[in-house]
Protein backbone atom coordinates (compact mmCIF):
# COMPACT_ATOMS: atom_id res chain seq x y z
CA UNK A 1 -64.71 42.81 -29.83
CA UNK A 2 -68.38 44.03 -29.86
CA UNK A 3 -71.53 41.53 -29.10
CA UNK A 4 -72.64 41.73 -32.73
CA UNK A 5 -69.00 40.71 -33.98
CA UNK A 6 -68.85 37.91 -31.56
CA UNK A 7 -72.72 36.68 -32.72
CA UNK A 8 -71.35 36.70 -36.24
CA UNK A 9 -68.08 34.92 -35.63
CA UNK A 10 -70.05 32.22 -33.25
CA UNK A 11 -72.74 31.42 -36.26
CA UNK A 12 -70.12 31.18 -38.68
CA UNK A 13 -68.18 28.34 -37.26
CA UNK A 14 -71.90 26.67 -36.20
CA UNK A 15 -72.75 26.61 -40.20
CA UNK A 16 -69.32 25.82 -41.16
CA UNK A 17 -68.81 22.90 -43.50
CA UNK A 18 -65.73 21.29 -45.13
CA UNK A 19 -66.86 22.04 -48.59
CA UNK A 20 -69.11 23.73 -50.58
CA UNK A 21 -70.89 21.69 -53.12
CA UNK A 22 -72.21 23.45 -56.48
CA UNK A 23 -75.56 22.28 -55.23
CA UNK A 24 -77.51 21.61 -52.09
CA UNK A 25 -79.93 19.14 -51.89
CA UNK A 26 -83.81 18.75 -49.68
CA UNK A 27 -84.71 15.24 -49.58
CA UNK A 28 -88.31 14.99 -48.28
CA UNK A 29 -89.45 12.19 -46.39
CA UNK A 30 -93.07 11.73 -47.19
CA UNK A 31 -95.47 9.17 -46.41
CA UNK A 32 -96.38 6.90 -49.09
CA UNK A 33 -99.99 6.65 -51.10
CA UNK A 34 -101.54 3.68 -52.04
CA UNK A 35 -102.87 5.67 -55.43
CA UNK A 36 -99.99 7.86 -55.52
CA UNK A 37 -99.66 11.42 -55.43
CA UNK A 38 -101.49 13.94 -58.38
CA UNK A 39 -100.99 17.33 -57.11
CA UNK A 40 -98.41 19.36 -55.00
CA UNK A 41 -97.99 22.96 -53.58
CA UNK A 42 -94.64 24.48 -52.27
CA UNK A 43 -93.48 28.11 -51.39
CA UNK A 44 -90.01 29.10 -51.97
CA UNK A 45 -88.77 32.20 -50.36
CA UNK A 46 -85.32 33.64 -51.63
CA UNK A 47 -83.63 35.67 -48.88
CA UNK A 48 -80.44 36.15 -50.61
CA UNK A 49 -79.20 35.33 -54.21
CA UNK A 50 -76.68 35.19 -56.85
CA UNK A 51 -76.50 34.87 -60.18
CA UNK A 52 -76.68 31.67 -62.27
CA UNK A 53 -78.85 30.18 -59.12
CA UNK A 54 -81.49 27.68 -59.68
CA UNK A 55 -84.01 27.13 -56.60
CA UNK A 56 -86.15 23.94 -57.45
CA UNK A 57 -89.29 23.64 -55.56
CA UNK A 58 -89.97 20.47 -56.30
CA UNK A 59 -87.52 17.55 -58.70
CA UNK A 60 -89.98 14.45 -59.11
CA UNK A 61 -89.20 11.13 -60.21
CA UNK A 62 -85.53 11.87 -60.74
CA UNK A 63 -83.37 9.48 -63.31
CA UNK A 64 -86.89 7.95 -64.21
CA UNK A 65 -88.89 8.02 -67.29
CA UNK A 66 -90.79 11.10 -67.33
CA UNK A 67 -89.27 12.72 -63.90
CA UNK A 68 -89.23 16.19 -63.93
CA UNK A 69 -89.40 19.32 -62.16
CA UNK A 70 -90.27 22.76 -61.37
CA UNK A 71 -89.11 26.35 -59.60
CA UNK A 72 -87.45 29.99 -60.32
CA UNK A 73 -84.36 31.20 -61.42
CA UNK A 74 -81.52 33.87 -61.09
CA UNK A 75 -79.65 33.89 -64.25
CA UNK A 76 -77.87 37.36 -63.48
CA UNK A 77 -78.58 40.70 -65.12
CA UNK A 78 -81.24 41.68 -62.86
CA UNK A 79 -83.33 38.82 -64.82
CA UNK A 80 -85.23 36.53 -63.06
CA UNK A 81 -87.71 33.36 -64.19
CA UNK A 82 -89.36 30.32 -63.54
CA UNK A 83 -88.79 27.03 -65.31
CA UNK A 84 -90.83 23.60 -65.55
CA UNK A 85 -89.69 20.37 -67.65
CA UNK A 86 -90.17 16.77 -68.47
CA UNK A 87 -87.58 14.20 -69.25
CA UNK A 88 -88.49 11.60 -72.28
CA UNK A 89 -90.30 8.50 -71.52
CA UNK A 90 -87.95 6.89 -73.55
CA UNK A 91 -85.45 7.57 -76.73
CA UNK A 92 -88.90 7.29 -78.71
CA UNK A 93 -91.68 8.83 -76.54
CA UNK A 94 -91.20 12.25 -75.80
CA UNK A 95 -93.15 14.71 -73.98
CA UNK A 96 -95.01 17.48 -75.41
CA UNK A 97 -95.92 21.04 -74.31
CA UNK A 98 -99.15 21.07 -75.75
CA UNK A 99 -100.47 24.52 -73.37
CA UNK A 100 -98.95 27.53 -72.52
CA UNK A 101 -99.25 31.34 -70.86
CA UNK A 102 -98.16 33.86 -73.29
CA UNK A 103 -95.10 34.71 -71.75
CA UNK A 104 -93.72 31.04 -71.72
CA UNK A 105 -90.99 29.95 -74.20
CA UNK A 106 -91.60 26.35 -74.87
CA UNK A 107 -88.76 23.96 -76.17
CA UNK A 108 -86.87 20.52 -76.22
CA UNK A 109 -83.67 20.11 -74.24
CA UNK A 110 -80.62 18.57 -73.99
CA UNK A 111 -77.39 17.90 -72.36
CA UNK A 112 -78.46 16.90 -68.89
CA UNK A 113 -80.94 13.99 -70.63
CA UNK A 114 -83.50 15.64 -72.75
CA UNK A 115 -87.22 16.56 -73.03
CA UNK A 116 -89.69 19.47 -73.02
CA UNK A 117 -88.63 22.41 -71.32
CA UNK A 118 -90.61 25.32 -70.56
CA UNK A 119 -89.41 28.99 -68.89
CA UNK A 120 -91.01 32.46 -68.49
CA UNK A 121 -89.60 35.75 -67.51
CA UNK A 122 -91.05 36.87 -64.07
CA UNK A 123 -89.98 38.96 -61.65
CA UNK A 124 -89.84 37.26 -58.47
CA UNK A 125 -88.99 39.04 -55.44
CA UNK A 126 -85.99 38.56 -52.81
CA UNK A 127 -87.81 38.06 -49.35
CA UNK A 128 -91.34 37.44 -50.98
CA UNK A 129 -92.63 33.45 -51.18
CA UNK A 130 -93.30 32.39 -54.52
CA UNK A 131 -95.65 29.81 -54.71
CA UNK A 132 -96.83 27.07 -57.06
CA UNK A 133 -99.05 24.70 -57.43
CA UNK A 134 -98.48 20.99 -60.02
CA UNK A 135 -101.48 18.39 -61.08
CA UNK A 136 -101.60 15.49 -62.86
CA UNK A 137 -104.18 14.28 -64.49
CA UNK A 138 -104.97 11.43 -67.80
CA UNK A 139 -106.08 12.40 -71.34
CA UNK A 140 -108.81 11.29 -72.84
CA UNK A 141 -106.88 8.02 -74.34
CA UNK A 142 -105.55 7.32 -71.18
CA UNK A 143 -102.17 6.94 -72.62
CA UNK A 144 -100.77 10.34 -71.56
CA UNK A 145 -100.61 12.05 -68.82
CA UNK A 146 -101.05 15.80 -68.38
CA UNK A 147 -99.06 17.73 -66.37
CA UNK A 148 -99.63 21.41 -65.21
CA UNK A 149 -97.67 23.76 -63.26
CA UNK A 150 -99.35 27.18 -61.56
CA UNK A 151 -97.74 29.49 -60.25
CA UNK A 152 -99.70 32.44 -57.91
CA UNK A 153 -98.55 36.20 -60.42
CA UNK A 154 -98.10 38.65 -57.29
CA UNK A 155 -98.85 41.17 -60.27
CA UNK A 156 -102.30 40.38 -61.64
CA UNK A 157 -102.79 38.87 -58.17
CA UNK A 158 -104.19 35.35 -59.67
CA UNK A 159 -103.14 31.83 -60.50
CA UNK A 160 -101.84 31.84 -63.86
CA UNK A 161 -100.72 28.42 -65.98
CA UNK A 162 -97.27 28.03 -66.91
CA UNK A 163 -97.62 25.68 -69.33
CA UNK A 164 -99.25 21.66 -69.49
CA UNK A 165 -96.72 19.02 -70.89
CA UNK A 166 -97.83 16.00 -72.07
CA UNK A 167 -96.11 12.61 -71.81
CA UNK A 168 -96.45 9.19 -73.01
CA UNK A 169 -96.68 6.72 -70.27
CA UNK A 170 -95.71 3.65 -72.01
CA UNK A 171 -97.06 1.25 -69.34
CA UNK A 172 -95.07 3.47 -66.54
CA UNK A 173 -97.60 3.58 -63.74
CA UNK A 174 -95.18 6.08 -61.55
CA UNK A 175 -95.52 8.49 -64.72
CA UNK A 176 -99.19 9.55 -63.03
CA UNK A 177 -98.28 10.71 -60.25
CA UNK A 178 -95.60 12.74 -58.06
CA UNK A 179 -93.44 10.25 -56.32
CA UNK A 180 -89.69 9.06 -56.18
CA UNK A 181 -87.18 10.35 -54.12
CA UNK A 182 -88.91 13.78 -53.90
CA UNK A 183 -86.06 16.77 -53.70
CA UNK A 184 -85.34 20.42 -53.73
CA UNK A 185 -82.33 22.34 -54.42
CA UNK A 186 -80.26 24.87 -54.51
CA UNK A 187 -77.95 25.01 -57.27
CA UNK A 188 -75.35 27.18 -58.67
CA UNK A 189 -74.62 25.96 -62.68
CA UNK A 190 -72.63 27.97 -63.50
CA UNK A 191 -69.84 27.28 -59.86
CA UNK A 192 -69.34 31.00 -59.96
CA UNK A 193 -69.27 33.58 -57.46
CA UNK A 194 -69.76 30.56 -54.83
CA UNK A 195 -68.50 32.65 -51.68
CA UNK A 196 -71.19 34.88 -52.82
CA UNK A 197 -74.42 34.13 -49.63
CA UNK A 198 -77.49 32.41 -51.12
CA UNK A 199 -79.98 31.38 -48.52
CA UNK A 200 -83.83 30.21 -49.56
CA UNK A 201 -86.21 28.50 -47.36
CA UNK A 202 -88.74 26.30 -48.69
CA UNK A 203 -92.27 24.36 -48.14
CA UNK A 204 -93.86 21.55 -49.71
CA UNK A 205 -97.18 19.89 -49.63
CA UNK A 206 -98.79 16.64 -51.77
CA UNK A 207 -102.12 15.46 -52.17
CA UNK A 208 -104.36 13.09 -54.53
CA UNK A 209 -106.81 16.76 -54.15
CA UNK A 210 -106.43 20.24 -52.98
CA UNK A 211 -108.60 19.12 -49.94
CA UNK A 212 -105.80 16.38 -48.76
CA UNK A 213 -102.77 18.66 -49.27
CA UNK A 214 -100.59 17.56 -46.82
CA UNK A 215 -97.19 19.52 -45.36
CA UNK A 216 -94.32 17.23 -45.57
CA UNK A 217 -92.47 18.56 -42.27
CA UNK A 218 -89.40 15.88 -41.95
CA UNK A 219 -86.40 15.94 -44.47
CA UNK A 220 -82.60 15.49 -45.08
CA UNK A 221 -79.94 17.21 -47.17
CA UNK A 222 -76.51 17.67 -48.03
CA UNK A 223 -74.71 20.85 -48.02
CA UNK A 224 -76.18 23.46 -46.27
CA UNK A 225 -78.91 22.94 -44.94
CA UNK A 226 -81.35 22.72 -42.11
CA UNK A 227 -84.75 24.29 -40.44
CA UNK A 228 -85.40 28.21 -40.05
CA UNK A 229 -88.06 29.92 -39.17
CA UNK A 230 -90.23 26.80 -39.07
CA UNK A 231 -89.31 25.90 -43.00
CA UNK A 232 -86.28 23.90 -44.57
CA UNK A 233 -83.72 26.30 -45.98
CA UNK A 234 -80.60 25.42 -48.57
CA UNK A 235 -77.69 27.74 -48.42
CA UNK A 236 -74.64 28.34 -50.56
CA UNK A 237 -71.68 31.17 -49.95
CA UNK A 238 -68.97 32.31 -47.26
CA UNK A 239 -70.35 31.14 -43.65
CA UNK A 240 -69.25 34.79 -42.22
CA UNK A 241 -71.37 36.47 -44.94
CA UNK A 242 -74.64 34.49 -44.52
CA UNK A 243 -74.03 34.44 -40.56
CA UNK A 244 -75.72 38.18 -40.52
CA UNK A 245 -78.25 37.14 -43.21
CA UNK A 246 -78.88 34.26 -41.09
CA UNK A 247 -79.58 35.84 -37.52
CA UNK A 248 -81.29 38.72 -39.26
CA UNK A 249 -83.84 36.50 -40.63
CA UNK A 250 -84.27 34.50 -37.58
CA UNK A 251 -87.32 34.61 -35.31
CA UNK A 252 -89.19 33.38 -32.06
CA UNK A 253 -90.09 29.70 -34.30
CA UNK A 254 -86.56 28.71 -34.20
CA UNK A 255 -84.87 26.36 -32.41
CA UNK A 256 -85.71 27.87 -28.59
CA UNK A 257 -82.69 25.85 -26.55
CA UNK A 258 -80.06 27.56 -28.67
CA UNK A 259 -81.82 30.56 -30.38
CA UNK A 260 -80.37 29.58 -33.85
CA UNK A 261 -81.60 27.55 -37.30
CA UNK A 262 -81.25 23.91 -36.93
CA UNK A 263 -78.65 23.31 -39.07
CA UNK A 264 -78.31 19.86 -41.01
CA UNK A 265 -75.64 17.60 -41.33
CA UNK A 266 -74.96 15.21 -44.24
CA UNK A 267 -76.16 11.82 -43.86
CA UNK A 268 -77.59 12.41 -39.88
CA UNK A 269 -81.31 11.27 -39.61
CA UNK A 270 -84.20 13.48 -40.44
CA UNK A 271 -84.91 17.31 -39.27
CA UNK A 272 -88.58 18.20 -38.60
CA UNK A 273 -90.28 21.79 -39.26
CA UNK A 274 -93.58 22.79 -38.06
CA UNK A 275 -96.49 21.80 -39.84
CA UNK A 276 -98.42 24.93 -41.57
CA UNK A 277 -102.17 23.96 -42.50
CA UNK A 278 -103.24 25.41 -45.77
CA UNK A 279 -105.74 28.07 -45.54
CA UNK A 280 -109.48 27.07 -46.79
CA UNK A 281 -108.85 30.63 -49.39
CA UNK A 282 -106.47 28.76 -50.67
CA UNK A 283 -107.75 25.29 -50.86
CA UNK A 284 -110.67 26.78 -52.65
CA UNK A 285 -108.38 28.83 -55.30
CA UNK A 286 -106.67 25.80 -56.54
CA UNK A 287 -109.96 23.47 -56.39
CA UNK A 288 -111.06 26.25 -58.47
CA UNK A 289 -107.78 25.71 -60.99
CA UNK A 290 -108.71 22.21 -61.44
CA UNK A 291 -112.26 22.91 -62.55
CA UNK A 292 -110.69 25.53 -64.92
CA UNK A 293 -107.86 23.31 -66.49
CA UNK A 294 -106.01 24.44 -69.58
CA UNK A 295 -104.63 21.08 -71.01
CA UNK A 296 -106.22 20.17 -74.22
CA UNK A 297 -108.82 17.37 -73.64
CA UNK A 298 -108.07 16.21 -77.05
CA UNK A 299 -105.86 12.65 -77.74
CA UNK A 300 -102.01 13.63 -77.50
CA UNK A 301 -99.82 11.98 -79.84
CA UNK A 302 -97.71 10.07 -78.56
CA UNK A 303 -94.91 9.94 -81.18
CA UNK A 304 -94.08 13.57 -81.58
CA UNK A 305 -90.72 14.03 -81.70
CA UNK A 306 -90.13 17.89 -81.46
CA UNK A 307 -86.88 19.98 -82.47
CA UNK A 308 -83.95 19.71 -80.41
CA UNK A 309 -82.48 22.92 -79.34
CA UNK A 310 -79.85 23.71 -77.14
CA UNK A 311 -80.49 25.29 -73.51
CA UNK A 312 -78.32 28.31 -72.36
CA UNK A 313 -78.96 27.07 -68.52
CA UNK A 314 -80.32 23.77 -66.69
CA UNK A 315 -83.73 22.45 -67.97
């Protein structure tokens, strides 16, 4: 048996699991903020894919009013795209999309909860970080709260807007801000092609300002998961396949008493990554976005009930 064979077989049974769920799961352990969280930037780096794959940056607020969340996706065909909703305040107060880029589709949900959805075509690339940037901020009434979601165009080599949703806040205080049980994931809707190897790593940082952007460096998970390369990954497929994919991404940042990714276990207590400063370029580039917002300073109504129609993958 060669070296290389034997590396393979020996990473294999170190990421081994007992099953594969359809999705894997971050959960970030952040310190808490005595006004709350307004902004957030992440990076999420695809090394390997499938189709119908859904790689959330961020999920905010989840199973509360007004949670929502943000991040690209592989729905097969060589297509790939980014997506960014907002669940309903309540039955009654729905969000709005009120801004959008011209390539974003704008729409209401349903099936997994409802609210607005937004997506846009975009051709993200397999090994390259994709990164994005959410803010919060109040309308002029101060009974809505605007939401935007950036995301850096590798093409036209800016910050473009995705799209600003609007939603009511109907006395929900935690509807300002980016809180919860904060999570990323990696997950495959459609449960095909699950032997298929899907490995992403990702980052995360949350501020009240682009100037206080803080790493979160401490998380847990559930499937696959662990630290590589000094970031958080989420993996899905057959554990000899992504053993290659795994040691061929590795470098010197990993864990140095074994030589390998950290790997996670379900329900074990918290993995830590490096912390990775922000660069002052980039603080300055999305200071700049918030003096150059896109969200409608006008009064949002908060009783708009748009069109239901029916999504052909998650929100």
């Amino acid at each position: 048996m060669s070296t290389n064979l034997r590396l393979v077989m020996a990473f294999a049974a170190l990421v081994a699991s007992p099953a594969v769920a359809e999705a894997q799961h971050l959960i970030w352990k952040y310190p808490p903020s005595k006004t709350g969280y307004t902004c957030m930037y992440g990076q999420i780096k695809v090394i390997a894919t499938g189709k119908t794959i859904y790689y959330c940056g961020c999920n905010w607020w989840p199973g509360n009013p007004a949670g929502g969340y943000t991040g690209i996706q592989d729905p097969g065909g060589g297509r790939h795209n980014m997506i960014f909703s907002i669940w309903d305040t309540s039955k009654d107060l729905h969000p709005k999309t009120i801004a959008q880029e011209e390539r974003t589709k704008a729409n209401r949900f349903g099936g997994e909860g409802e609210g607005a959805h937004t997506h846009l075509d975009y051709n993200w690339q397999v090994g390259k970080a994709y990164q994005f940037y959410a803010v919060k901020r109040q309308d002029e009434s101060g009974a809505n709260t605007l939401c935007t979601v950036y995301f850096y165009d590798d093409d036209q080599k800016k910050w473009v807007s995705e799209a600003t949703i609007a939603s009511p806040n109907d006395g929900h205080e935690w509807v300002k801000t980016f809180g919860g049980m904060l999570n990323s994931f990696l997950e495959n809707w459609s449960g095909q092609e699950r032997e298929t190897p899907k490995l992403c790593l990702y980052r995360l940082w949350v501020g009240t300002k682009p100037s206080d952007l803080a790493e979160i460096n401490e998380a847990t998970g559930d499937g696959k998961w662990g630290v590589l390369n000094g970031a958080f990954y989420l993996a899905e497929g057959d554990d000899a396949a992504l053993a290659p994919i795994f040691m061929s991404t590795r470098n010197s940042s990993l864990d140095q008493r074994s030589g390998r990714p950290i790997v996670g276990v379900k329900g074990q207590s918290l993995l830590s990554a490096a912390a990775s400063p922000l660069s002052p370029r980039l603080i300055r580039e999305l200071e700049k976005l918030a003096k150059e917002a896109v969200a409608s300073e006008s009064t949002i109504p908060s009783r708009s009930v748009p069109e239901v129609h029916a999504s052909t993958a998650p929100a």
